[in-house]
C-alpha atoms as a PDB file:
ATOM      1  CA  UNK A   1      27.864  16.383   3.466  1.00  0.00           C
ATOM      2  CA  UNK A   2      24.083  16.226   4.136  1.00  0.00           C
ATOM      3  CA  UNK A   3      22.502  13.946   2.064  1.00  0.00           C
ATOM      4  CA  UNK A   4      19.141  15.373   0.206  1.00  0.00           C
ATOM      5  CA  UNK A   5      17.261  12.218   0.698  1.00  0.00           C
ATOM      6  CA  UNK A   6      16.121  10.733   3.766  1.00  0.00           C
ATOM      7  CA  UNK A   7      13.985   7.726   4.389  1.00  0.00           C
ATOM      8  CA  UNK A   8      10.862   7.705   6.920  1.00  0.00           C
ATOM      9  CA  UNK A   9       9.063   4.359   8.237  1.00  0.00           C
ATOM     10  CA  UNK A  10       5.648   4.543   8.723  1.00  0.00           C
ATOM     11  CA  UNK A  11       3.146   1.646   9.589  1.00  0.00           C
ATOM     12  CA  UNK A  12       1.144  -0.098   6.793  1.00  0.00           C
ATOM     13  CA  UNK A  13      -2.216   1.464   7.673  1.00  0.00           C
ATOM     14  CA  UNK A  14      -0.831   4.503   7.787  1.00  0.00           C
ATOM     15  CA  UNK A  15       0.724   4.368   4.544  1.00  0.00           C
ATOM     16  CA  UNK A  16      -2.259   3.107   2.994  1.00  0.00           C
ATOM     17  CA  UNK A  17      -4.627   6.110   4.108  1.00  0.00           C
ATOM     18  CA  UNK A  18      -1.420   8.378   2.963  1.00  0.00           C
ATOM     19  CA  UNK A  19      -2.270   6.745  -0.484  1.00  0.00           C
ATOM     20  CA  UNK A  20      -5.905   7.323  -0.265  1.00  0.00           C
ATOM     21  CA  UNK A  21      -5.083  11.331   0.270  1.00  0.00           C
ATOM     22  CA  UNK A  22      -2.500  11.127  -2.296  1.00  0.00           C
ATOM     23  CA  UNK A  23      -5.624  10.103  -4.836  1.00  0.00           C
ATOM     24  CA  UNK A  24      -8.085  12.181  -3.609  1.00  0.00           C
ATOM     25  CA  UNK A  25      -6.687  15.399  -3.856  1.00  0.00           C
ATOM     26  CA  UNK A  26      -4.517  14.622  -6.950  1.00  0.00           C
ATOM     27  CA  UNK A  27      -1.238  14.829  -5.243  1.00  0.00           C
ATOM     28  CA  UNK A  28       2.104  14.352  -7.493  1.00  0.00           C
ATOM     29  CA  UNK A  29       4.002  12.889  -4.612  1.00  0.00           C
ATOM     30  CA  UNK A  30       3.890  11.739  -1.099  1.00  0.00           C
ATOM     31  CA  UNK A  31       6.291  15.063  -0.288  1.00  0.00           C
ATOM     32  CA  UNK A  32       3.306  16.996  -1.731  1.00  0.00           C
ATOM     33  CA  UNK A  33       0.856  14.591   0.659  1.00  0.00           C
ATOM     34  CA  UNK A  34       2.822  15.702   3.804  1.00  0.00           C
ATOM     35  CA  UNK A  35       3.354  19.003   2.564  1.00  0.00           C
ATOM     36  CA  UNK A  36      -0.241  19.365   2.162  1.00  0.00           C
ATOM     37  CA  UNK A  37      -0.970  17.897   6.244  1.00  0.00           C
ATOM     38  CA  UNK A  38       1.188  19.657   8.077  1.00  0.00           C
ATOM     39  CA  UNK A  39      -0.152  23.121   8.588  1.00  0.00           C
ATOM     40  CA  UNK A  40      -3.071  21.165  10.122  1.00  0.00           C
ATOM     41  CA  UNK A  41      -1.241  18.786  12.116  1.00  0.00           C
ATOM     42  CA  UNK A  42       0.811  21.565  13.846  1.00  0.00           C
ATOM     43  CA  UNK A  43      -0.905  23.250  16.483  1.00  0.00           C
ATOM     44  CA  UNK A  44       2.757  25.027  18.176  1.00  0.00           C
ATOM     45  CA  UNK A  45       5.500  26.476  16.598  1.00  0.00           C
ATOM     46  CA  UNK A  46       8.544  23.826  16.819  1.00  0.00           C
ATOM     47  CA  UNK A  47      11.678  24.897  17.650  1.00  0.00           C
ATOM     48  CA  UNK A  48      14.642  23.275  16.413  1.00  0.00           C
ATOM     49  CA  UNK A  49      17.660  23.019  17.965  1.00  0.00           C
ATOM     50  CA  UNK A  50      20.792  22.398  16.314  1.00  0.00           C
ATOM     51  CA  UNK A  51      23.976  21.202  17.774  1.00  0.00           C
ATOM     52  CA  UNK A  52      26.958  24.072  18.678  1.00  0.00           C
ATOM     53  CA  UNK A  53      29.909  22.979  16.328  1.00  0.00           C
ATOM     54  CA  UNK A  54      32.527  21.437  18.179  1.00  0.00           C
ATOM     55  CA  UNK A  55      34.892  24.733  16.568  1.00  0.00           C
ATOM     56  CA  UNK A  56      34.411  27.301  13.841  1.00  0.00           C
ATOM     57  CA  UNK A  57      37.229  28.729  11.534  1.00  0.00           C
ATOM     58  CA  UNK A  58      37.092  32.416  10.946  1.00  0.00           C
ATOM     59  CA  UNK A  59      38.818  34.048   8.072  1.00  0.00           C
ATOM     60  CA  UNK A  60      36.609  37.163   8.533  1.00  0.00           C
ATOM     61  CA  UNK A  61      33.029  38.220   9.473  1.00  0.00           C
ATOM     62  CA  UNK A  62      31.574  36.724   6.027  1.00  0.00           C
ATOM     63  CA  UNK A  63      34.138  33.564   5.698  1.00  0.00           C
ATOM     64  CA  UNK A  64      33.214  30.849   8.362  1.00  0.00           C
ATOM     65  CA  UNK A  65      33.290  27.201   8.461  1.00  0.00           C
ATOM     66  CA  UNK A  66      31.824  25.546  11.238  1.00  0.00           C
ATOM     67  CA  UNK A  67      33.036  21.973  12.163  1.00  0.00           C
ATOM     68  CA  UNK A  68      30.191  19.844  14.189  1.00  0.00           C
ATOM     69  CA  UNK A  69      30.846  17.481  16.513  1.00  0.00           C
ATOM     70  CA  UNK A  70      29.217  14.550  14.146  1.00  0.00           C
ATOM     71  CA  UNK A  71      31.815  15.435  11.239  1.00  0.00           C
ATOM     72  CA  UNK A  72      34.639  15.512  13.525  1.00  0.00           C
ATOM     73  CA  UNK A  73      33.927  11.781  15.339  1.00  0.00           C
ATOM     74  CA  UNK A  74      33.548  10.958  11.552  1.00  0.00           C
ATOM     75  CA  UNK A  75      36.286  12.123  10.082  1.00  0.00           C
ATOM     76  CA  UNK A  76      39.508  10.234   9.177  1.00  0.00           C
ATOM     77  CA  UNK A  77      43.053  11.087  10.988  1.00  0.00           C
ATOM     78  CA  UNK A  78      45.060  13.609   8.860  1.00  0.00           C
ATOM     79  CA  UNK A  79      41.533  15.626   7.888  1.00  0.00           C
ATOM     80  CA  UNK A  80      42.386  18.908   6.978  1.00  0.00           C
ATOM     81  CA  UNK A  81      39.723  21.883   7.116  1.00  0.00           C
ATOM     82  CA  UNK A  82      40.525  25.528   6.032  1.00  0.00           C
ATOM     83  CA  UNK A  83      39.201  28.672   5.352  1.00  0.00           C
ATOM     84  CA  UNK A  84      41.074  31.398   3.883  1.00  0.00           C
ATOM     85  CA  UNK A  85      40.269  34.880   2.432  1.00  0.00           C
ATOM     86  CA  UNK A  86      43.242  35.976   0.806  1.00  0.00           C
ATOM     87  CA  UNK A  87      44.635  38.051   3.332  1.00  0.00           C
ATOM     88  CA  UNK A  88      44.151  35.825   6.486  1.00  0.00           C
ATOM     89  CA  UNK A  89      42.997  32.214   7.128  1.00  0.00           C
ATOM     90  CA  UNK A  90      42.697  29.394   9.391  1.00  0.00           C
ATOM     91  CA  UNK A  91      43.597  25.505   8.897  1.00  0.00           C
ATOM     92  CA  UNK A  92      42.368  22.547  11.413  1.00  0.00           C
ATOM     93  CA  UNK A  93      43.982  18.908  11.067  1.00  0.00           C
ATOM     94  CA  UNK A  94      42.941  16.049  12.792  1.00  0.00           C
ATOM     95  CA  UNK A  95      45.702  14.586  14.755  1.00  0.00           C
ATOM     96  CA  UNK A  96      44.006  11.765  16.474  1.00  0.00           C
ATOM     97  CA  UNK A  97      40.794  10.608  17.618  1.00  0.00           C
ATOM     98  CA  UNK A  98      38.527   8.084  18.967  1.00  0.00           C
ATOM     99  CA  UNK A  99      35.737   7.422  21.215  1.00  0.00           C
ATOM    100  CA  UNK A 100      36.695   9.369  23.996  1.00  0.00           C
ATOM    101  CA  UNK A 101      37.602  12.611  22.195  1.00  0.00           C
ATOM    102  CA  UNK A 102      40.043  14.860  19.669  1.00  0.00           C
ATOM    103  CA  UNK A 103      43.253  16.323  18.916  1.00  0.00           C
ATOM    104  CA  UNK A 104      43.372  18.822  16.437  1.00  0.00           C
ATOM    105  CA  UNK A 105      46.155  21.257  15.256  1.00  0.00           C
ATOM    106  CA  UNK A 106      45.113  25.125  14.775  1.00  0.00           C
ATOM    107  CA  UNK A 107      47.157  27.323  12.737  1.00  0.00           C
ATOM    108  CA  UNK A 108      46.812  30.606  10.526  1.00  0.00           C
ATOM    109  CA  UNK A 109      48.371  33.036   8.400  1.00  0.00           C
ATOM    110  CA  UNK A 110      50.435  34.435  11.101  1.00  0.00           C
ATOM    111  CA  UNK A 111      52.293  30.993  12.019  1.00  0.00           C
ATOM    112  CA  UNK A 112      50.300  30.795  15.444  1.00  0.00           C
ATOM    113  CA  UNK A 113      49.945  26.859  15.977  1.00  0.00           C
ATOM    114  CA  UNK A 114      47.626  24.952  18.736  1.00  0.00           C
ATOM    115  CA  UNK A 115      46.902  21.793  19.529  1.00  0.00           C
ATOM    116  CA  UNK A 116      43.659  21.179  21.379  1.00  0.00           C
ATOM    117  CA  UNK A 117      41.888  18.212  22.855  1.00  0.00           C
ATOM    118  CA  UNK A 118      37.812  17.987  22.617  1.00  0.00           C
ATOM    119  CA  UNK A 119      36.516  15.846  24.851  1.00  0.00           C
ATOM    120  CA  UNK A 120      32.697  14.188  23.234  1.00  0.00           C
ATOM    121  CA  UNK A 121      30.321  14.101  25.166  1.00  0.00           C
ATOM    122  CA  UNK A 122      28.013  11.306  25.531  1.00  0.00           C
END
């Protein structure tokens, strides 16, 4: 789970002047500060690239849960993920891990079991 708040260090100075533009412009919060900064700061579009998942369950087109990487190093052995949409589904349990990589059992609906090794990468 993500969490909603994050914390960002900034220098003194910095933080000071931040207060300054808060005042001036009557800002409710230093979210609306930066908010308010960043259009002109920007002079590129950014591109953001998120990490593949290490493997995604698929109980259909619309039902999809995508395991990263981070949650699976993470995650204690015996963790059980699962998607399911009442006809057809998909279960992953962690069978072991640690710093070198993963075993994880795959199964479904149809009694098809796996077991599969990820490697991490460093």
């Amino acid at each position: 789970m993500v969490n909603p708040r994050s914390t960002l260090n900034i220098s003194v100075e910095l933080a000071e002047k931040l207060k300054i533009i808060k005042e001036e412009n009557y800002c409710g919060s230093m979210n609306e500060v930066i908010e308010s900064l960043l259009p002109y700061a920007v002079n590129e579009n950014l591109k953001f690239k998120r990490e593949a998942p290490a493997f995604t369950l698929i109980a259909d087109e619309n039902n999809k849960k995508e395991i990263s990487f981070y949650e699976l190093r993470h995650s204690d052995i015996g963790r059980t993920w699962e998607v399911n949409n009442g006809e057809y589904g998909e279960e992953a349990t962690l069978l072991f891990h640690d710093t070198q990589g993963a075993f994880i059992r795959f199964s479904n609906s149809e009694d098809q079991i796996n077991v599969m090794y990820y490697h991490y990468l460093k």
